[in-house]
PDB file of N, CA and C in Angstrom:
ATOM      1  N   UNK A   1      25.297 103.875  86.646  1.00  0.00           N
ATOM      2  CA  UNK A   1      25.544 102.567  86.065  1.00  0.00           C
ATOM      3  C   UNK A   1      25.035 101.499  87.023  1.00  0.00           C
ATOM      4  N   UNK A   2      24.223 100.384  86.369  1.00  0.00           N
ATOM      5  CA  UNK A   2      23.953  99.190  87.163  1.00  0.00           C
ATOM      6  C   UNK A   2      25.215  98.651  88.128  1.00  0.00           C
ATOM      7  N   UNK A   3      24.813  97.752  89.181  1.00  0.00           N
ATOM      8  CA  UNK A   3      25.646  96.894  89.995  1.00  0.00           C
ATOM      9  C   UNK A   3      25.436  95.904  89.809  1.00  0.00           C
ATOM     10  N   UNK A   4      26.727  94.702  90.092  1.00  0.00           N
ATOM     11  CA  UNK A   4      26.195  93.257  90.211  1.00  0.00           C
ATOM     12  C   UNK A   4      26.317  93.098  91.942  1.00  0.00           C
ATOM     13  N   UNK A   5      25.386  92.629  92.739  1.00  0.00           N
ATOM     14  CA  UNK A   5      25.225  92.523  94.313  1.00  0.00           C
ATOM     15  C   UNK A   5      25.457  90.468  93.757  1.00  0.00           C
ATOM     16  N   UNK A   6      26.997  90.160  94.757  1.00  0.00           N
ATOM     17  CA  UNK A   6      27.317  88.717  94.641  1.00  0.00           C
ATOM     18  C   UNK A   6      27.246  88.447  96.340  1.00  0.00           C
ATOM     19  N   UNK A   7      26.274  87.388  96.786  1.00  0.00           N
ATOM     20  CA  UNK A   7      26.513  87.310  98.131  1.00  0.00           C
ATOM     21  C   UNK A   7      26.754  85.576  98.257  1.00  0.00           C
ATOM     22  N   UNK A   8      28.020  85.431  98.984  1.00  0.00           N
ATOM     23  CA  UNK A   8      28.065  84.139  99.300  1.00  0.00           C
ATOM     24  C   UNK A   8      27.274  84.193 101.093  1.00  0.00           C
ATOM     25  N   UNK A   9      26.737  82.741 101.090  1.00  0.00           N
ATOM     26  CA  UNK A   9      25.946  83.001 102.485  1.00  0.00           C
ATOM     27  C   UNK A   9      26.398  81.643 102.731  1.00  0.00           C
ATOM     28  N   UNK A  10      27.102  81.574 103.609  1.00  0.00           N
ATOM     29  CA  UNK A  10      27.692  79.987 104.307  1.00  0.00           C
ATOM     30  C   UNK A  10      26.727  79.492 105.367  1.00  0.00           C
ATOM     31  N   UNK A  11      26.872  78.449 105.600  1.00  0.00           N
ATOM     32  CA  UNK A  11      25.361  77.813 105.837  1.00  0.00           C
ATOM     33  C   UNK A  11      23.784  78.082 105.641  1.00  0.00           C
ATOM     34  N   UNK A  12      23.828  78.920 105.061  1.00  0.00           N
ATOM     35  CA  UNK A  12      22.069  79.380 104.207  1.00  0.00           C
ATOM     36  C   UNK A  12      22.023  77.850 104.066  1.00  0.00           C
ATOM     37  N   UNK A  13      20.369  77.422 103.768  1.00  0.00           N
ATOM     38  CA  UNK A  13      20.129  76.053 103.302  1.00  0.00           C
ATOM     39  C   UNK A  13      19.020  76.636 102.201  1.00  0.00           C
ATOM     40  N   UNK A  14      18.840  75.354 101.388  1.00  0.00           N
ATOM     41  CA  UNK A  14      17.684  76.227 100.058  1.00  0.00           C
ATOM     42  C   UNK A  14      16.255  76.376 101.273  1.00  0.00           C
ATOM     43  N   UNK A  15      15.775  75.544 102.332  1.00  0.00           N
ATOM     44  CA  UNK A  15      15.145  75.727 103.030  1.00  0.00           C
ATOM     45  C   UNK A  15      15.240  77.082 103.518  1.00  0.00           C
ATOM     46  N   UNK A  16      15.723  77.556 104.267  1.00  0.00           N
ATOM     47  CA  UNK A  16      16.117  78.964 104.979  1.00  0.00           C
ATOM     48  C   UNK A  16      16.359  80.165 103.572  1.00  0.00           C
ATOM     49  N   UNK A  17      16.655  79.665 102.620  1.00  0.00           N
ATOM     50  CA  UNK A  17      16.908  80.505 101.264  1.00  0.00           C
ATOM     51  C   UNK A  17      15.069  80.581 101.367  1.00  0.00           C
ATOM     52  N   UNK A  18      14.614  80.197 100.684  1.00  0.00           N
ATOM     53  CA  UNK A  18      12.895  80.526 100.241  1.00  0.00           C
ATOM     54  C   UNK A  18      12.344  80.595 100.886  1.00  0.00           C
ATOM     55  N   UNK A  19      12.477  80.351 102.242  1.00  0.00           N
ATOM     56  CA  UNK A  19      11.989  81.227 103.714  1.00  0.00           C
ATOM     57  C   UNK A  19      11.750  82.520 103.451  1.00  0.00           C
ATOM     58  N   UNK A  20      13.185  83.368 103.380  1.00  0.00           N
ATOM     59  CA  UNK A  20      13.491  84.236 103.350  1.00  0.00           C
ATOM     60  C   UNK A  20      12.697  85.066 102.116  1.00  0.00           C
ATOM     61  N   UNK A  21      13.227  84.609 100.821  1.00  0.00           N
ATOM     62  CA  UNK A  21      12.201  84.960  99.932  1.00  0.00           C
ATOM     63  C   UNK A  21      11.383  85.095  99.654  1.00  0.00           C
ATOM     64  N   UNK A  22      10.844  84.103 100.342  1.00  0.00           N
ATOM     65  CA  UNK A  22       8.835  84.169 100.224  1.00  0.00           C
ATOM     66  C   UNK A  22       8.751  85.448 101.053  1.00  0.00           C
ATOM     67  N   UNK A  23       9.275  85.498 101.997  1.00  0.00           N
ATOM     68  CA  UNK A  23       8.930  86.930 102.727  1.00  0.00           C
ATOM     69  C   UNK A  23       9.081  88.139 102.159  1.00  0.00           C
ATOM     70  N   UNK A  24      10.206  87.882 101.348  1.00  0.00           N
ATOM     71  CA  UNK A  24      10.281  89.176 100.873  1.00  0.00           C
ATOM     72  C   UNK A  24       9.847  89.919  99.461  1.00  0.00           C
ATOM     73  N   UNK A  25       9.372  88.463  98.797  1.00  0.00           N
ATOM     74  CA  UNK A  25       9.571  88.153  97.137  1.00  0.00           C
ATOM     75  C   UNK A  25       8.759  89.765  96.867  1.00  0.00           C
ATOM     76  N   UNK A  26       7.823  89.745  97.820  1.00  0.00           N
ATOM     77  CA  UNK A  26       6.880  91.370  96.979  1.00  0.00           C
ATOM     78  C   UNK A  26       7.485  92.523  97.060  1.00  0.00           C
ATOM     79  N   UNK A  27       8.176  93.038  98.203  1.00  0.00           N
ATOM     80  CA  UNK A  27       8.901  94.118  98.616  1.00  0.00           C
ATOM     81  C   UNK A  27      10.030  94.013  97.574  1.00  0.00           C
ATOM     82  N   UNK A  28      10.738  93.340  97.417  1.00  0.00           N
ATOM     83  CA  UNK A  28      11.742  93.340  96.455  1.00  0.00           C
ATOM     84  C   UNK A  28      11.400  93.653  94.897  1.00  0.00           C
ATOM     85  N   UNK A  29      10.442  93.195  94.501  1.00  0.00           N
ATOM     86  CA  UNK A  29       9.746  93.824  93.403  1.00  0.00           C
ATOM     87  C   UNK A  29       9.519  95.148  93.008  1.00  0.00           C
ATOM     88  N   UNK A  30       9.127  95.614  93.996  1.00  0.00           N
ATOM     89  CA  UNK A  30       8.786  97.198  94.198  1.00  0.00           C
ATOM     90  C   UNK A  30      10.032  98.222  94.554  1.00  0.00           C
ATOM     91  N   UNK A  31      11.075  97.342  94.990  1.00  0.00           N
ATOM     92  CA  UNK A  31      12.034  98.218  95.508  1.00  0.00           C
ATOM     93  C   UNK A  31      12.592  99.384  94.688  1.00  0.00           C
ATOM     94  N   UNK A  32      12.699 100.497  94.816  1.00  0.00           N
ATOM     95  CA  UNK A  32      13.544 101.072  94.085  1.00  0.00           C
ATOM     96  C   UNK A  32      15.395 100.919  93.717  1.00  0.00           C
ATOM     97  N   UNK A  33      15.144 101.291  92.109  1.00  0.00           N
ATOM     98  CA  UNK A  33      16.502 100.490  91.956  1.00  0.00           C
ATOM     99  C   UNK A  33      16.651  98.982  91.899  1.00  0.00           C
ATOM    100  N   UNK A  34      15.844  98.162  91.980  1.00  0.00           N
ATOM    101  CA  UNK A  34      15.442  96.598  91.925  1.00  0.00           C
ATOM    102  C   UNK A  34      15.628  96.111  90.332  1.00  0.00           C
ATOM    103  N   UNK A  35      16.262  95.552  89.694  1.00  0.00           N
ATOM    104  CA  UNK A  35      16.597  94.817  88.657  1.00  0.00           C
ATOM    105  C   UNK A  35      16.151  93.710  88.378  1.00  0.00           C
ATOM    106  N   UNK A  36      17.146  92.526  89.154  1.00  0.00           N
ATOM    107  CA  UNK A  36      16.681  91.112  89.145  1.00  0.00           C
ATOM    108  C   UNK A  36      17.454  90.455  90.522  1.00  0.00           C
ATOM    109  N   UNK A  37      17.273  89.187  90.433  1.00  0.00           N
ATOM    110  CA  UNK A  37      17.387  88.770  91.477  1.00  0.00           C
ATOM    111  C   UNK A  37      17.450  87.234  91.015  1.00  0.00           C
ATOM    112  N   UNK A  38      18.903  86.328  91.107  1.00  0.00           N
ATOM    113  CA  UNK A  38      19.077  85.146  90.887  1.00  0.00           C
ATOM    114  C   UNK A  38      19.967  84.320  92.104  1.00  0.00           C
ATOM    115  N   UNK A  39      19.835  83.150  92.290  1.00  0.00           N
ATOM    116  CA  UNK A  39      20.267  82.452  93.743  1.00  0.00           C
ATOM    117  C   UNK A  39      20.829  80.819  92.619  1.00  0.00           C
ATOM    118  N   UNK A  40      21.608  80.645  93.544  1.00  0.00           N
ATOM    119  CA  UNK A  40      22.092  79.245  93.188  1.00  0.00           C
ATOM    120  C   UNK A  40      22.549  78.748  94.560  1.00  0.00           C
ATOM    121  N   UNK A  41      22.740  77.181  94.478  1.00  0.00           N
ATOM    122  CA  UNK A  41      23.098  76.685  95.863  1.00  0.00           C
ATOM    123  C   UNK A  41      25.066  76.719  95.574  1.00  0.00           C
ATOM    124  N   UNK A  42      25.772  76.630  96.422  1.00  0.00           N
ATOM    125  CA  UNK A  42      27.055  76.744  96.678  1.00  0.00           C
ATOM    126  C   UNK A  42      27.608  75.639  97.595  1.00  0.00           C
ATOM    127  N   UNK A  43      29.285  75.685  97.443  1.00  0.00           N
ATOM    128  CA  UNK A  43      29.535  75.088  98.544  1.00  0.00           C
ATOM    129  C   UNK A  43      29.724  75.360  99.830  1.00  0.00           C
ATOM    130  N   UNK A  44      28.774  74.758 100.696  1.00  0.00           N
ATOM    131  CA  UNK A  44      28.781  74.332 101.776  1.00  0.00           C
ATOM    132  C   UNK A  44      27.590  76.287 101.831  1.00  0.00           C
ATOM    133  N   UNK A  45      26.793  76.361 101.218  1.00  0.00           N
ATOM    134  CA  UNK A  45      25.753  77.262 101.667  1.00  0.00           C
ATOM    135  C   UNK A  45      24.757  77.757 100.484  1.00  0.00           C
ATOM    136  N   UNK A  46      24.578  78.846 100.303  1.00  0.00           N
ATOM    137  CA  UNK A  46      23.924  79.510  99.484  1.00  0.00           C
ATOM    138  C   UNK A  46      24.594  80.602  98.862  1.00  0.00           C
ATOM    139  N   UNK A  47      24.446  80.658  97.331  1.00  0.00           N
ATOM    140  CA  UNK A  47      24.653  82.030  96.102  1.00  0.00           C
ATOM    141  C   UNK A  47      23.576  82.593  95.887  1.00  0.00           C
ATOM    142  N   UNK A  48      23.684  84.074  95.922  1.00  0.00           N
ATOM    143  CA  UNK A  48      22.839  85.015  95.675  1.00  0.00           C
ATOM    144  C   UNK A  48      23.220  86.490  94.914  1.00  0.00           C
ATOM    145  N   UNK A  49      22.567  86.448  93.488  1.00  0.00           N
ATOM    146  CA  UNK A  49      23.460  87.711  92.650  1.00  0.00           C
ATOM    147  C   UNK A  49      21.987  88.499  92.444  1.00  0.00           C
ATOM    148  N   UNK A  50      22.043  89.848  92.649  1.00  0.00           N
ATOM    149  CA  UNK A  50      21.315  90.879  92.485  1.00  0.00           C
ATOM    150  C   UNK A  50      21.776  91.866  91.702  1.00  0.00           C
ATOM    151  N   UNK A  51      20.880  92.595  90.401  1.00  0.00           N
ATOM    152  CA  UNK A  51      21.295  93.398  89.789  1.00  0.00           C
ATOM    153  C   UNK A  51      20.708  94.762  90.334  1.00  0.00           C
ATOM    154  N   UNK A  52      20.827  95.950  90.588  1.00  0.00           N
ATOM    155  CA  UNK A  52      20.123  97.089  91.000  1.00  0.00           C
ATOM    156  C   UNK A  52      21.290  98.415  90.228  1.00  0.00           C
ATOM    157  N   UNK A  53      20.232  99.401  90.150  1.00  0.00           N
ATOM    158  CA  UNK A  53      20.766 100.598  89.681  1.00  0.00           C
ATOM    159  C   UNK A  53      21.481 101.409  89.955  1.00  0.00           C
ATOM    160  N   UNK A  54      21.680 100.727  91.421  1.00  0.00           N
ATOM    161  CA  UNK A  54      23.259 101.728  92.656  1.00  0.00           C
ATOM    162  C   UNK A  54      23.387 100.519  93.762  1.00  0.00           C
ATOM    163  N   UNK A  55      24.268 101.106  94.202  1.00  0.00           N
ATOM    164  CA  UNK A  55      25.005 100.254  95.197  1.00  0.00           C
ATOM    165  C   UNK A  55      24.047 100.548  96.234  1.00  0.00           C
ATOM    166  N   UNK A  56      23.583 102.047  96.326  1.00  0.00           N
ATOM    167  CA  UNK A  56      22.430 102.749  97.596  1.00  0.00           C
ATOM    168  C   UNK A  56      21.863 101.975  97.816  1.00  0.00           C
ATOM    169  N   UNK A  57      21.013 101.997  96.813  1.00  0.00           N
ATOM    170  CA  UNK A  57      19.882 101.627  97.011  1.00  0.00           C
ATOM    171  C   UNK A  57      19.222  99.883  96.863  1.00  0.00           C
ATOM    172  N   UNK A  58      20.629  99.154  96.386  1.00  0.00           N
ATOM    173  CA  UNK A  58      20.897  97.884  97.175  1.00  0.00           C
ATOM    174  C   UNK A  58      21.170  97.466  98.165  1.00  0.00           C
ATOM    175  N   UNK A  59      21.950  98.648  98.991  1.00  0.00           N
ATOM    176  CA  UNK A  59      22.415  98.778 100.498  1.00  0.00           C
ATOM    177  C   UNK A  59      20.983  99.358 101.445  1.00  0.00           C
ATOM    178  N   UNK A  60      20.509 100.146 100.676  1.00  0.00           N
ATOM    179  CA  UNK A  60      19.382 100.253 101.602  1.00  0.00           C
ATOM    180  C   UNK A  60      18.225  99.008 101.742  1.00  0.00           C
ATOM    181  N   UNK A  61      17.755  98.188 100.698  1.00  0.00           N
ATOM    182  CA  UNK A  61      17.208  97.577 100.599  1.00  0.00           C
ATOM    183  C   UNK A  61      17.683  96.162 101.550  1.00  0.00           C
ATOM    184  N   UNK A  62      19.056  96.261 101.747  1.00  0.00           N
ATOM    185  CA  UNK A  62      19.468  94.954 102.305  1.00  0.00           C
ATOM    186  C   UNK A  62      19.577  95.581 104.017  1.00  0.00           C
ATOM    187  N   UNK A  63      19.663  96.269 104.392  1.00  0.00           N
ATOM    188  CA  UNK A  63      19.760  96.788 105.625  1.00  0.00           C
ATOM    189  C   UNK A  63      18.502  96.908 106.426  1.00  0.00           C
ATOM    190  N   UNK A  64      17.386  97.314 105.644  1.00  0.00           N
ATOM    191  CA  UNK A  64      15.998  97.566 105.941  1.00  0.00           C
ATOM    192  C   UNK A  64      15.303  96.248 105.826  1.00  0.00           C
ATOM    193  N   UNK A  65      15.024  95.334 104.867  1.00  0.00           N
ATOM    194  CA  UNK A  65      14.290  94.328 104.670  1.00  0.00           C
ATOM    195  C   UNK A  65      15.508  93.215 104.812  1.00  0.00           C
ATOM    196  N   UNK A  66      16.412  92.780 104.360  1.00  0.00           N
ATOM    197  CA  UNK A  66      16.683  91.578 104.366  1.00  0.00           C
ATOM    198  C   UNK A  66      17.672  90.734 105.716  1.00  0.00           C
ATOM    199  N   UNK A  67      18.832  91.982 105.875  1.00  0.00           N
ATOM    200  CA  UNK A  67      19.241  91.739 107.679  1.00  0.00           C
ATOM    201  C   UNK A  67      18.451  91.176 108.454  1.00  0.00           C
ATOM    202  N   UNK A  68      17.009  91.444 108.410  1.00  0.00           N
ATOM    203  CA  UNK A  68      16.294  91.542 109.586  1.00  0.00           C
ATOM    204  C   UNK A  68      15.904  90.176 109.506  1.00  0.00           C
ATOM    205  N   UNK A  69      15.843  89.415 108.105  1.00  0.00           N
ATOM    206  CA  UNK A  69      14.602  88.697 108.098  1.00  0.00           C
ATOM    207  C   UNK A  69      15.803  87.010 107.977  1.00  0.00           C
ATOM    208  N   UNK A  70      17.359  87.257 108.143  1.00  0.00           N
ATOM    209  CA  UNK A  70      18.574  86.337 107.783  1.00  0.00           C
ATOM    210  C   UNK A  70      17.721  85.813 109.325  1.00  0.00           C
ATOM    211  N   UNK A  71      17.937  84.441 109.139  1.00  0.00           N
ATOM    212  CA  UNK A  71      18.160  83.296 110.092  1.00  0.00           C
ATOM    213  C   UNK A  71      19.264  83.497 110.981  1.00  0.00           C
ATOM    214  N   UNK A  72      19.103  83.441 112.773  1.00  0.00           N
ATOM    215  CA  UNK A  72      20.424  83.729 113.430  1.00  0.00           C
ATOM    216  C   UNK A  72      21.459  83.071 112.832  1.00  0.00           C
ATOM    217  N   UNK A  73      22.626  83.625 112.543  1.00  0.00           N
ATOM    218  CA  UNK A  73      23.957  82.906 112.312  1.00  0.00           C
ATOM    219  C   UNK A  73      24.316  82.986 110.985  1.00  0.00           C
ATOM    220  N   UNK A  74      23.236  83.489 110.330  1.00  0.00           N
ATOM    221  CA  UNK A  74      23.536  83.680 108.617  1.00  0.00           C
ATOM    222  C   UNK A  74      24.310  84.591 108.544  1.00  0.00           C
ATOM    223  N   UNK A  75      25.281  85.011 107.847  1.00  0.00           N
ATOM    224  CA  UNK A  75      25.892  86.303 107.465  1.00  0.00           C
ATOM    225  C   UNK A  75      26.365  86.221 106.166  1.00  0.00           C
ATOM    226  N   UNK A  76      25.537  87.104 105.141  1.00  0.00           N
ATOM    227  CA  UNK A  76      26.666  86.947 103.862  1.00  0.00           C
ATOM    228  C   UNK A  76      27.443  87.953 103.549  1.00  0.00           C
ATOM    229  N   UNK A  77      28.107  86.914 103.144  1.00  0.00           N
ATOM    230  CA  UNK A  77      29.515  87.922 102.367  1.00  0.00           C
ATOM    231  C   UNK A  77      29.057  88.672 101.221  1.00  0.00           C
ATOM    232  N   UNK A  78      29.330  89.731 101.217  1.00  0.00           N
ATOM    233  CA  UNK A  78      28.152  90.854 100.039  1.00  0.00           C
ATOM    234  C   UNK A  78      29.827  91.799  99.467  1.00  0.00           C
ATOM    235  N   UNK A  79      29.672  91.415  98.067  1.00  0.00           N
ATOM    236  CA  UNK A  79      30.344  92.224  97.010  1.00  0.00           C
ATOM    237  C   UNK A  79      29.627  92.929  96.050  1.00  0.00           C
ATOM    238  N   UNK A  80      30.816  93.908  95.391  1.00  0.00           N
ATOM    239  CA  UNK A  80      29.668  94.823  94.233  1.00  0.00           C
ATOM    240  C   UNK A  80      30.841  95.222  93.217  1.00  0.00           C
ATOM    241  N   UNK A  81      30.126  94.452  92.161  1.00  0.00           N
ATOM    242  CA  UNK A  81      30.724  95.159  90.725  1.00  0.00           C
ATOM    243  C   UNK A  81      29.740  95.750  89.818  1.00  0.00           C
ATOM    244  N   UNK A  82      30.855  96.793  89.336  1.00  0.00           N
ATOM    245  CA  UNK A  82      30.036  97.806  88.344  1.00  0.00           C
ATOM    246  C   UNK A  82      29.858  97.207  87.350  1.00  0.00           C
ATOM    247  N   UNK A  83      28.161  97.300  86.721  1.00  0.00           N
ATOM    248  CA  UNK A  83      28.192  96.839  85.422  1.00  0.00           C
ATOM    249  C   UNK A  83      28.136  97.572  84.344  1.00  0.00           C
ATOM    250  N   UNK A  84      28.771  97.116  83.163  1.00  0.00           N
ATOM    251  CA  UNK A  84      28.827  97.349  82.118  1.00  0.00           C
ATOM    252  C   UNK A  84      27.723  97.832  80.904  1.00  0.00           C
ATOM    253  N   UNK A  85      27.188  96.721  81.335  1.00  0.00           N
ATOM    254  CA  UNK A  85      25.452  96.370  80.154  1.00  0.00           C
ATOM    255  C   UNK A  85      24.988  95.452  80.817  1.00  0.00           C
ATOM    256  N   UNK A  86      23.619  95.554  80.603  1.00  0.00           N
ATOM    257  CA  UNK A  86      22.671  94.538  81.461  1.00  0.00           C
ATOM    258  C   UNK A  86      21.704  94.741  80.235  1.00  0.00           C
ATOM    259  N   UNK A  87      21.481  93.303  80.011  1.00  0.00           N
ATOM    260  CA  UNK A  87      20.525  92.860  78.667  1.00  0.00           C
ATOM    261  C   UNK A  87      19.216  92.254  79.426  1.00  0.00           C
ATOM    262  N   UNK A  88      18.156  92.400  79.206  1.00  0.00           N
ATOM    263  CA  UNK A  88      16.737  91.474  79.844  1.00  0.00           C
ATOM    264  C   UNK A  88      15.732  91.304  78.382  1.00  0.00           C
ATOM    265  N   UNK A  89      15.183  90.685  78.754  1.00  0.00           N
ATOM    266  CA  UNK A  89      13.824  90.089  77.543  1.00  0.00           C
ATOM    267  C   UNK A  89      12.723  91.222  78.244  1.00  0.00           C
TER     268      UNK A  89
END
């Protein structure tokens, strides 16, 4: 069953947000288990919700590519709910 990946990131800025993304925007595409990938700004930082096909292989993907590439001092808070149904166009 799909996951929902919810990360609050306290002080992320949208600057340091599409930093990050641009770096990664291709690798994430390709990832296995890769769904989608939506961001909103928050208070006092950055929202970030990822859909993927396991928790794994969202955990691997965030351990390998995205840890590395967080701005010193970033840390997000990373949750996971099971999804239900996931609808796309």
């Amino acid at each position: 069953m799909a996951i929902l990946m919810s990360a609050e990131v306290p002080g992320q800025t949208q600057e340091g947000y599409q930093a990050t993304v641009d770096a990664l925007r291709e690798g994430i595409m390709k990832a296995p288990g890769f769904i989608m990938h939506m961001t909103a700004p928050s208070e006092g930082g950055w929202a970030v919700f990822e859909v993927w096909a396991s928790k794994k292989e969202a955990n691997d993907w965030f351990a390998h590519n995205v840890a590395p590439a967080l701005p010193e001092g970033v840390t997000p808070r990373r949750t996971f709910r099971e999804l239900y149904n996931v609808i796309t166009a």
